[in-house]
PDB file of N, CA and C in Angstrom:
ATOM      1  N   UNK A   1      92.279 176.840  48.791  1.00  0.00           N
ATOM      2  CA  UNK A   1      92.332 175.488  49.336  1.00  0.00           C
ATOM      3  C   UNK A   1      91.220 174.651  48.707  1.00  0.00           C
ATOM      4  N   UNK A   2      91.581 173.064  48.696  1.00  0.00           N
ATOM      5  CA  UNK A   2      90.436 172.748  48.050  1.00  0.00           C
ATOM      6  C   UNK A   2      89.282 172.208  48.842  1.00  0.00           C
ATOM      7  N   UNK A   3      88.332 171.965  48.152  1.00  0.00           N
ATOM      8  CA  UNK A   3      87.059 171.497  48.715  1.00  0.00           C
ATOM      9  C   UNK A   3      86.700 170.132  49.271  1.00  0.00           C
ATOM     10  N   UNK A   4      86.175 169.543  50.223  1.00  0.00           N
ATOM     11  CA  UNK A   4      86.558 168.158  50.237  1.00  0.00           C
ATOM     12  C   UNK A   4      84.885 167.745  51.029  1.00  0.00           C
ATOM     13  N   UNK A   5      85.017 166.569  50.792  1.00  0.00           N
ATOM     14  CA  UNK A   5      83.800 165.956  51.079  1.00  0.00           C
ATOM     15  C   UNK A   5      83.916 164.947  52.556  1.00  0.00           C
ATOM     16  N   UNK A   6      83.210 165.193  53.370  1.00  0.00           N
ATOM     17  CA  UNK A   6      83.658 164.081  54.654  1.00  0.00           C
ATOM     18  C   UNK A   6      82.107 163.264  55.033  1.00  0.00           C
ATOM     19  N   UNK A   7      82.056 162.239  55.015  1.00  0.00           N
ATOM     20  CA  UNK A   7      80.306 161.487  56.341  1.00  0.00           C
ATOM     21  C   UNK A   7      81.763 161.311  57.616  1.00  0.00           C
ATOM     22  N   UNK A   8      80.931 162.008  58.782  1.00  0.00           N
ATOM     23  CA  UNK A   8      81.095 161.754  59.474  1.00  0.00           C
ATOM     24  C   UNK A   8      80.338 161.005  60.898  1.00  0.00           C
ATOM     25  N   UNK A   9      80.341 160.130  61.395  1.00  0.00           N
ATOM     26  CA  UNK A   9      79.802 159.369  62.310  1.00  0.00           C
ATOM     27  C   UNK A   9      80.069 159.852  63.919  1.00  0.00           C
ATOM     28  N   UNK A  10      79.123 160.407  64.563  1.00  0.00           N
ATOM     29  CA  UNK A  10      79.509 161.502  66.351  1.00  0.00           C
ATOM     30  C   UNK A  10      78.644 160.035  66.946  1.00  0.00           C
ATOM     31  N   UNK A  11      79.358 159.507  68.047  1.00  0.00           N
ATOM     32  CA  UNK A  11      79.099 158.961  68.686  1.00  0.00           C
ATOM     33  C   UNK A  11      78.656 159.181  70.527  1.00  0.00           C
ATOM     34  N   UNK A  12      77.978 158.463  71.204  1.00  0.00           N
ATOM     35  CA  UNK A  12      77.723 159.140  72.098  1.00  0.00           C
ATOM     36  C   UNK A  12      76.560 159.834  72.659  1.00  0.00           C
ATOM     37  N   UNK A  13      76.113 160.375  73.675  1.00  0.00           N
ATOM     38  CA  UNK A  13      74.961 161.024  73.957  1.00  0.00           C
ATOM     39  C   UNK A  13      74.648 161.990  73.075  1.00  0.00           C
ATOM     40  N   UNK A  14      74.027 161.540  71.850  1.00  0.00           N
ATOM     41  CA  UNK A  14      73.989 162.833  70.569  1.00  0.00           C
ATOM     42  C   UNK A  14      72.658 163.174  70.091  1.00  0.00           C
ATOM     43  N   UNK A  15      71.782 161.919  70.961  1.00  0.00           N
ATOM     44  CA  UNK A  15      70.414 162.125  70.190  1.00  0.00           C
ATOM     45  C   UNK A  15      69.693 162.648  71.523  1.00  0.00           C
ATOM     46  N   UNK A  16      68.136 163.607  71.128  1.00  0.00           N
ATOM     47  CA  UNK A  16      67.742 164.487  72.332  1.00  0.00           C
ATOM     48  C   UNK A  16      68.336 165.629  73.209  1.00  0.00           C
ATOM     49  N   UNK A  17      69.304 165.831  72.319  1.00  0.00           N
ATOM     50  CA  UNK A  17      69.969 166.972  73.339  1.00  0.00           C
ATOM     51  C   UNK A  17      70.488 168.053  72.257  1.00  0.00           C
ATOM     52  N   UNK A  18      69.393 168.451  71.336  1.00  0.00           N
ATOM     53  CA  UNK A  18      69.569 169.498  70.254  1.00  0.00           C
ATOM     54  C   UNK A  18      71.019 169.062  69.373  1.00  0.00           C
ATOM     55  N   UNK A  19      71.329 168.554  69.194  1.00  0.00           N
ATOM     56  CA  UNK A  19      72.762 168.019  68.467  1.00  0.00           C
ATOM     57  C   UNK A  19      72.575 168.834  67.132  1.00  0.00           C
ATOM     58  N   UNK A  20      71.082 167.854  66.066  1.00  0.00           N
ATOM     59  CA  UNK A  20      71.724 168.444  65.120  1.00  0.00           C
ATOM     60  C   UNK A  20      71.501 169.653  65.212  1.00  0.00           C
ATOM     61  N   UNK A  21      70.499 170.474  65.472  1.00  0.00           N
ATOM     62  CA  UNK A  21      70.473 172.174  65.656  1.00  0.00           C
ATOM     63  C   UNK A  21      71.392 172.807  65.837  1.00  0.00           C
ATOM     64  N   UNK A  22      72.365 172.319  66.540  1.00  0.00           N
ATOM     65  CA  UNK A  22      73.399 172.848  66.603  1.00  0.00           C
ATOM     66  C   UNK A  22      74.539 172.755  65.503  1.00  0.00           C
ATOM     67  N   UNK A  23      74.975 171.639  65.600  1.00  0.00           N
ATOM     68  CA  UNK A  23      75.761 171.665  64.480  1.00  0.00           C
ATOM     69  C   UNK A  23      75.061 172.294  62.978  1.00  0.00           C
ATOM     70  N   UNK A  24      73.765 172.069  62.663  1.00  0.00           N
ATOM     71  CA  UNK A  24      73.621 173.008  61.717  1.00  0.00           C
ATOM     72  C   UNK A  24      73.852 175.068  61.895  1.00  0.00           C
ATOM     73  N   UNK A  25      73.524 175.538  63.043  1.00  0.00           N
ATOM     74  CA  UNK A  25      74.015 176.326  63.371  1.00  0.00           C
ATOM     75  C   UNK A  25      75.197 176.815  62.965  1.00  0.00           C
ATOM     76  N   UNK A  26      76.548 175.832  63.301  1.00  0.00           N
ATOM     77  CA  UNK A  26      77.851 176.072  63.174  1.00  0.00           C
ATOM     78  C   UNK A  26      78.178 175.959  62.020  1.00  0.00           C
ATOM     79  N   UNK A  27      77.468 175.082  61.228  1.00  0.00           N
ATOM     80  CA  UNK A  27      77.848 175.028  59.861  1.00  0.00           C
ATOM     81  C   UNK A  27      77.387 175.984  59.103  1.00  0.00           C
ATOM     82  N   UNK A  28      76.347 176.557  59.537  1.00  0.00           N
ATOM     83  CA  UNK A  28      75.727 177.814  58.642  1.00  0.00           C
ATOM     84  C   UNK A  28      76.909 178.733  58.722  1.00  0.00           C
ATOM     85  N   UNK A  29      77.483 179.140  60.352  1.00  0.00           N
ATOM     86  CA  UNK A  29      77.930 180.394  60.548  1.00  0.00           C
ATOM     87  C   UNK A  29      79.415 180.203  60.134  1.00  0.00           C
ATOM     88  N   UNK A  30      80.321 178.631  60.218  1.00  0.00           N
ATOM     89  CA  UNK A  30      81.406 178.384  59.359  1.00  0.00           C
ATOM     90  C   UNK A  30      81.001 178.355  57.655  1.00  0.00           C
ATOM     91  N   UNK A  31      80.141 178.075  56.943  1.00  0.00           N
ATOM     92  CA  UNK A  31      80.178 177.954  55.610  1.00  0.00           C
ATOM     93  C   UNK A  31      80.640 176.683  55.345  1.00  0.00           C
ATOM     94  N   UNK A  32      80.063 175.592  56.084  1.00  0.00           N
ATOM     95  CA  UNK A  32      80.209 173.788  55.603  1.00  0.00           C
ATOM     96  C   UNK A  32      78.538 174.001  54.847  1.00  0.00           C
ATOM     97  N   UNK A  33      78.565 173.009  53.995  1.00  0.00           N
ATOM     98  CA  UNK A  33      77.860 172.413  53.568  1.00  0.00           C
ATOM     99  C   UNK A  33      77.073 171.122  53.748  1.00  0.00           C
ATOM    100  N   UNK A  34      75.892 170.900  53.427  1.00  0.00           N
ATOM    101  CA  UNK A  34      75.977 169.254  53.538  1.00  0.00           C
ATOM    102  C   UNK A  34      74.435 168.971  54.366  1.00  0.00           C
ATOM    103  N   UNK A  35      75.057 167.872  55.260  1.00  0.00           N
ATOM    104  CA  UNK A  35      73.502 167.660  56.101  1.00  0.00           C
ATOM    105  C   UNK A  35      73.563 166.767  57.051  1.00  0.00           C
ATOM    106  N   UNK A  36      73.026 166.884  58.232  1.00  0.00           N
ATOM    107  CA  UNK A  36      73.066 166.355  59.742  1.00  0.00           C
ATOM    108  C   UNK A  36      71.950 165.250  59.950  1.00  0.00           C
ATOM    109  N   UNK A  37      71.758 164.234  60.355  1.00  0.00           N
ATOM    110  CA  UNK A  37      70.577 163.299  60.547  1.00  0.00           C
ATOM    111  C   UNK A  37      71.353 162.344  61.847  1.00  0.00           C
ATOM    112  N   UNK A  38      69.906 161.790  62.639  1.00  0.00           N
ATOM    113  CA  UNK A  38      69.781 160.617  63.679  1.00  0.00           C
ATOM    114  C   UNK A  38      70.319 159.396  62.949  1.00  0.00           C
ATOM    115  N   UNK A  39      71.029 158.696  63.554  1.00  0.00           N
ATOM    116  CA  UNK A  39      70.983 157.305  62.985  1.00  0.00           C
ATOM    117  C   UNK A  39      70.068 156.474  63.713  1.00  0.00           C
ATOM    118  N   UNK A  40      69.508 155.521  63.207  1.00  0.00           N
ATOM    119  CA  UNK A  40      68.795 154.375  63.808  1.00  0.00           C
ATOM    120  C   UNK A  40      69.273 153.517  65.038  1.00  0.00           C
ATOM    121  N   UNK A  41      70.281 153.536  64.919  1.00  0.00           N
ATOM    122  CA  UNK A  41      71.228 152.877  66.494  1.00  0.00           C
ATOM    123  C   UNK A  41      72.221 153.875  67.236  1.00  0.00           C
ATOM    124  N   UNK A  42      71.060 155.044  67.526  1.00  0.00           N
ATOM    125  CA  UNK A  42      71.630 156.058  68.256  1.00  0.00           C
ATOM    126  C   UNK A  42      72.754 156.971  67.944  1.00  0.00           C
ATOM    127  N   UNK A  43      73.420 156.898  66.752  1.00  0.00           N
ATOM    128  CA  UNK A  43      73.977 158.060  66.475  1.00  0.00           C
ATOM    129  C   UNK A  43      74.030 159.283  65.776  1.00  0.00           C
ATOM    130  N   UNK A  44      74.741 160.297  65.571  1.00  0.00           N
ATOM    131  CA  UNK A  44      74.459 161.172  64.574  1.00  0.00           C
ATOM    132  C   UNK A  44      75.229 161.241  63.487  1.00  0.00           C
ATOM    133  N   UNK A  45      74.854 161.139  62.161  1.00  0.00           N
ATOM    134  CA  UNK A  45      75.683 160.819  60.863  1.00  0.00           C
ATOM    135  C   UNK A  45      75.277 162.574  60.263  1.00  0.00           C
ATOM    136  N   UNK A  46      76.551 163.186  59.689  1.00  0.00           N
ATOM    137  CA  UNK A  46      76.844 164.289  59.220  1.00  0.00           C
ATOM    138  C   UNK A  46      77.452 164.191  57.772  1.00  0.00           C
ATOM    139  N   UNK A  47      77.096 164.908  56.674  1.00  0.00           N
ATOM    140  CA  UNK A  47      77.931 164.867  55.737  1.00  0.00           C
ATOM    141  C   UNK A  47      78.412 166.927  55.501  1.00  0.00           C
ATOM    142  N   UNK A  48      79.605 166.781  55.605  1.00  0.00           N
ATOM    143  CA  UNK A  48      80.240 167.693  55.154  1.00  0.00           C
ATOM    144  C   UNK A  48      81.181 167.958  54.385  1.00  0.00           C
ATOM    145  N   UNK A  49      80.539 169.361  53.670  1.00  0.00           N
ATOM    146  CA  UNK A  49      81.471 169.510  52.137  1.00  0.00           C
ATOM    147  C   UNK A  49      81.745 171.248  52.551  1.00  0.00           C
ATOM    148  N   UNK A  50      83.389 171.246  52.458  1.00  0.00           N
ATOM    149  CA  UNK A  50      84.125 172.805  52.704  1.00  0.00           C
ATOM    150  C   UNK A  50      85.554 172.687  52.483  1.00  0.00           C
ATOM    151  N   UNK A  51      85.944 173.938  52.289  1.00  0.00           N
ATOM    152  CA  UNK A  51      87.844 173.916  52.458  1.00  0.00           C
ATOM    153  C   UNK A  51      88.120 172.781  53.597  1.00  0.00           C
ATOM    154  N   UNK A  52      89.007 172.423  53.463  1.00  0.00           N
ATOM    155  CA  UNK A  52      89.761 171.786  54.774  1.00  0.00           C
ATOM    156  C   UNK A  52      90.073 172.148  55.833  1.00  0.00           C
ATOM    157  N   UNK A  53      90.345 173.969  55.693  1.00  0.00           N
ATOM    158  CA  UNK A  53      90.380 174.045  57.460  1.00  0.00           C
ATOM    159  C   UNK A  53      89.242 174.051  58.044  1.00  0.00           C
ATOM    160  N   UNK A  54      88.319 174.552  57.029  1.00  0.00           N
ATOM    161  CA  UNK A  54      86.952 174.393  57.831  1.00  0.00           C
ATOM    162  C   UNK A  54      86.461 173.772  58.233  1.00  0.00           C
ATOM    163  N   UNK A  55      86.529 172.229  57.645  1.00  0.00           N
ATOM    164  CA  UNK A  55      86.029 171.307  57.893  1.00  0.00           C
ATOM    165  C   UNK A  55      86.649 170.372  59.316  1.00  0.00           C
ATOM    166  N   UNK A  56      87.833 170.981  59.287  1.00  0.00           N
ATOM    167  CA  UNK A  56      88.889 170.768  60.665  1.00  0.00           C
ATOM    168  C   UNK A  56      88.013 171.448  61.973  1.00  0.00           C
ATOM    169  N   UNK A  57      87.581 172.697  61.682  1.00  0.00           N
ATOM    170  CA  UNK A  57      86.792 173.764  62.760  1.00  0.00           C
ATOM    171  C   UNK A  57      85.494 173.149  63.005  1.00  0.00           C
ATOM    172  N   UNK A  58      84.914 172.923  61.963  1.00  0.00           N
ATOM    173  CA  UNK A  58      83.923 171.809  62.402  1.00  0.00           C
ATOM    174  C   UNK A  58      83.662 170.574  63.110  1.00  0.00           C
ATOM    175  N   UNK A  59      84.848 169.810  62.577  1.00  0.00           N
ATOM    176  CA  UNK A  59      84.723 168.616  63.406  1.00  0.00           C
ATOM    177  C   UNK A  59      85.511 168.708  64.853  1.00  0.00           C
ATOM    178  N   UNK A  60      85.913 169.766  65.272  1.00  0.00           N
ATOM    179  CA  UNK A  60      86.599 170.132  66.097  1.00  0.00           C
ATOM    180  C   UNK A  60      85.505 170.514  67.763  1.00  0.00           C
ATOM    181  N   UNK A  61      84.390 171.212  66.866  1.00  0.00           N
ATOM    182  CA  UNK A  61      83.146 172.362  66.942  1.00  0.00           C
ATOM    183  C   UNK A  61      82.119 170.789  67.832  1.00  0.00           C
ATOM    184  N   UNK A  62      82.105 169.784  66.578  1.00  0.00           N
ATOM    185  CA  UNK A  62      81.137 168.835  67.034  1.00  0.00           C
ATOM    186  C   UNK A  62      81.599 167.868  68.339  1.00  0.00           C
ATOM    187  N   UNK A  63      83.046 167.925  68.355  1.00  0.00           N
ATOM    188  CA  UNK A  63      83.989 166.973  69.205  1.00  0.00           C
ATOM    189  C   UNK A  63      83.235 167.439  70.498  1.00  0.00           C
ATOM    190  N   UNK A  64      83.212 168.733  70.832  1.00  0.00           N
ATOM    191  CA  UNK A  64      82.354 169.387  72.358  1.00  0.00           C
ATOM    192  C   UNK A  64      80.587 169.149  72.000  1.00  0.00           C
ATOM    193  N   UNK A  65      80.433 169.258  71.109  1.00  0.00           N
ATOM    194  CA  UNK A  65      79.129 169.329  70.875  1.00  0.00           C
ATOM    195  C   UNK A  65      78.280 170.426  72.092  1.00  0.00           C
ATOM    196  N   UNK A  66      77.134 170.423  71.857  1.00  0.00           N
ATOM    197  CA  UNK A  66      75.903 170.940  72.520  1.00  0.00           C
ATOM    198  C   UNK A  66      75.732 170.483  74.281  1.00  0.00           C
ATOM    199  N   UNK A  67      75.480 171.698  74.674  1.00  0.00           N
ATOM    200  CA  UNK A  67      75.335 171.582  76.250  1.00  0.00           C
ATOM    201  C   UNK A  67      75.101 170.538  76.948  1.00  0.00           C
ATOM    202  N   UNK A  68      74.013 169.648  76.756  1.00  0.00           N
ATOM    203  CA  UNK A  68      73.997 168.338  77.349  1.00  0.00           C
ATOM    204  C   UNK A  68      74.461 167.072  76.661  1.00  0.00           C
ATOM    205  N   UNK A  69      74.928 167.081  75.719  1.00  0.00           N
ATOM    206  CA  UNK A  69      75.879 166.354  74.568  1.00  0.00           C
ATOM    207  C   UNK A  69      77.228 166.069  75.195  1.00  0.00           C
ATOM    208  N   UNK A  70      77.689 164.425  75.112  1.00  0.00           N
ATOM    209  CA  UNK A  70      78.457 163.946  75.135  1.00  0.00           C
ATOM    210  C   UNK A  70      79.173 162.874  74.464  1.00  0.00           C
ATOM    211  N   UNK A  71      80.199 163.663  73.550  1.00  0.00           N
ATOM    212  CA  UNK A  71      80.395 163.196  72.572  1.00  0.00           C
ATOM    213  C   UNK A  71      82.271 161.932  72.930  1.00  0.00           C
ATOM    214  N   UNK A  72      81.316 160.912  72.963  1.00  0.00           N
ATOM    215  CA  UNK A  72      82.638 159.529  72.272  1.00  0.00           C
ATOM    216  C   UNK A  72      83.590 159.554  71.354  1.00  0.00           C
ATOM    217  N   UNK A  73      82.931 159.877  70.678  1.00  0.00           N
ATOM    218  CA  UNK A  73      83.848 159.225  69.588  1.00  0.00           C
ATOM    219  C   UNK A  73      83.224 160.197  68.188  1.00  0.00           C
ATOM    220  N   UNK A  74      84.229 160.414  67.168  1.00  0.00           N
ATOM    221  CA  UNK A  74      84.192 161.275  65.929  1.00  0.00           C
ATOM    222  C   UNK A  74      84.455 160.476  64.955  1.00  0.00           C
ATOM    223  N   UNK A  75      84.002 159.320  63.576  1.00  0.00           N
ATOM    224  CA  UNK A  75      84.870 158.989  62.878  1.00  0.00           C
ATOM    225  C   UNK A  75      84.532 159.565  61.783  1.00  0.00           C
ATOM    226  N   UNK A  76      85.648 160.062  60.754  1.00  0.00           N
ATOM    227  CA  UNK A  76      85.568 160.481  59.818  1.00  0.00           C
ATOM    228  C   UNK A  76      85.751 159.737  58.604  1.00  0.00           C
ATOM    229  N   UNK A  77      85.164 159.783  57.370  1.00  0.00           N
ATOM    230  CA  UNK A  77      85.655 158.897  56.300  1.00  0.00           C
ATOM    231  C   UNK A  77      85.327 159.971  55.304  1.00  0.00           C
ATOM    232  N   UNK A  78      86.504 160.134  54.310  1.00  0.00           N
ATOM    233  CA  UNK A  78      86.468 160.891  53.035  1.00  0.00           C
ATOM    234  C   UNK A  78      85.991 160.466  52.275  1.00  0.00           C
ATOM    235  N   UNK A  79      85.319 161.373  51.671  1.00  0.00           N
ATOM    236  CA  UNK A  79      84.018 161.296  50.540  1.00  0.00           C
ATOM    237  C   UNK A  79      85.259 161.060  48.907  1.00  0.00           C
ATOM    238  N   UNK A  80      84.756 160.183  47.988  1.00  0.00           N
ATOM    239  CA  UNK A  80      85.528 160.152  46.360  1.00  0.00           C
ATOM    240  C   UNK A  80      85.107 162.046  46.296  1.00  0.00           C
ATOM    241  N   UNK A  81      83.814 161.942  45.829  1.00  0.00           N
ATOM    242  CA  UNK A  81      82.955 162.807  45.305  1.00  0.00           C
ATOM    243  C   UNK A  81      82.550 163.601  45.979  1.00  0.00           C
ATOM    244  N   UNK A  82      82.484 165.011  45.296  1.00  0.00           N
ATOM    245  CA  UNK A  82      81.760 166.141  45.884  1.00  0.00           C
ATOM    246  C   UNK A  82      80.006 165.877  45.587  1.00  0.00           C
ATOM    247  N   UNK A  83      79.587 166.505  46.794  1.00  0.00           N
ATOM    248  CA  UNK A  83      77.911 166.431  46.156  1.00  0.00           C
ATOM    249  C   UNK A  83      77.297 167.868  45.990  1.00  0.00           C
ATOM    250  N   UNK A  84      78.320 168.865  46.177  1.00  0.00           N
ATOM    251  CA  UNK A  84      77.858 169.729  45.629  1.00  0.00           C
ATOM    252  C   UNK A  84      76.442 170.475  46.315  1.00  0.00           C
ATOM    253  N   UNK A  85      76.274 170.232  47.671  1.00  0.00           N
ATOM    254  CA  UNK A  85      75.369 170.828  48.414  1.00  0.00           C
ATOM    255  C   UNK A  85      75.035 172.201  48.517  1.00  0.00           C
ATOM    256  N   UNK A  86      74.183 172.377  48.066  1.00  0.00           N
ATOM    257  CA  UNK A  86      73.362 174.050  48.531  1.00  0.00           C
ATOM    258  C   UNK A  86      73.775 174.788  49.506  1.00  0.00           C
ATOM    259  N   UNK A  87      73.058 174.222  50.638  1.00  0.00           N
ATOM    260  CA  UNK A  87      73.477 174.799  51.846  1.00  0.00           C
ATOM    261  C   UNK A  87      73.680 173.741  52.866  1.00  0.00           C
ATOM    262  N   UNK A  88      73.465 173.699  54.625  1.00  0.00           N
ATOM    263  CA  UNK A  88      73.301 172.607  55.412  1.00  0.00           C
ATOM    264  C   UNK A  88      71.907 172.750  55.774  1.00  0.00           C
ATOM    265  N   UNK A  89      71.530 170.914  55.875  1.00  0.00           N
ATOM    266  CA  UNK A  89      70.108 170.747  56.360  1.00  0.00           C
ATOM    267  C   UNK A  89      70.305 169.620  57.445  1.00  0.00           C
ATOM    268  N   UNK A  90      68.877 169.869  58.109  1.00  0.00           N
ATOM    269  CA  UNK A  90      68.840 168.709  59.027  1.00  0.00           C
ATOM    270  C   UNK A  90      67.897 167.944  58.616  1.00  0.00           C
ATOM    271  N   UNK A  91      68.009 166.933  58.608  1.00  0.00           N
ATOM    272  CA  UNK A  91      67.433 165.499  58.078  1.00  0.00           C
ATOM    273  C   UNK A  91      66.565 165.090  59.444  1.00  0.00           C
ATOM    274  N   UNK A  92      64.879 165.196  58.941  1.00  0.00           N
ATOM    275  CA  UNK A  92      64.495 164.527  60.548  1.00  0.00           C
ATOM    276  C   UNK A  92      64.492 162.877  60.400  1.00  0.00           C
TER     277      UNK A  92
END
């Protein structure tokens, strides 16, 4: 399957409540790529690079998010370009 590139935007109670830790977690133990960061007007911006189902399991994974996490809204936008990421990081 091929590889695909997604930023995704988690809306919602996402900041202070371990978000990205987690989702880096899941992405380690699925095999996404890429990298998790705060946005400045409260949200959490993700870029992920994997097969497609994975990347389905993931955004699936973040939709529940973390124990005190309450997640709104998911938008996804496809990447042109691969970036070819190492591994996943969290961006403080």
């Amino acid at each position: 399957m091929a590889v695909k590139s997604y930023k995704a935007v988690i809306k919602g109670i996402v900041q202070g409540v371990n978000f990205r830790n987690f989702t880096k977690l899941e992405a380690d133990r699925i095999g996404i790529k890429g990298y998790v960061r705060n946005t400045a007007d409260g949200h959490v911006e993700a870029f992920l690079e994997g097969e497609e189902d994975l990347i389905r399991e993931i955004v699936s994974i973040v939709h529940t998010g973390p124990l005190h996490s309450t997640v709104n809204e998911v938008k996804l936008y496809e990447q042109k370009n691969l970036s070819n990421f190492k591994d996943f990081k969290v961006i403080r």
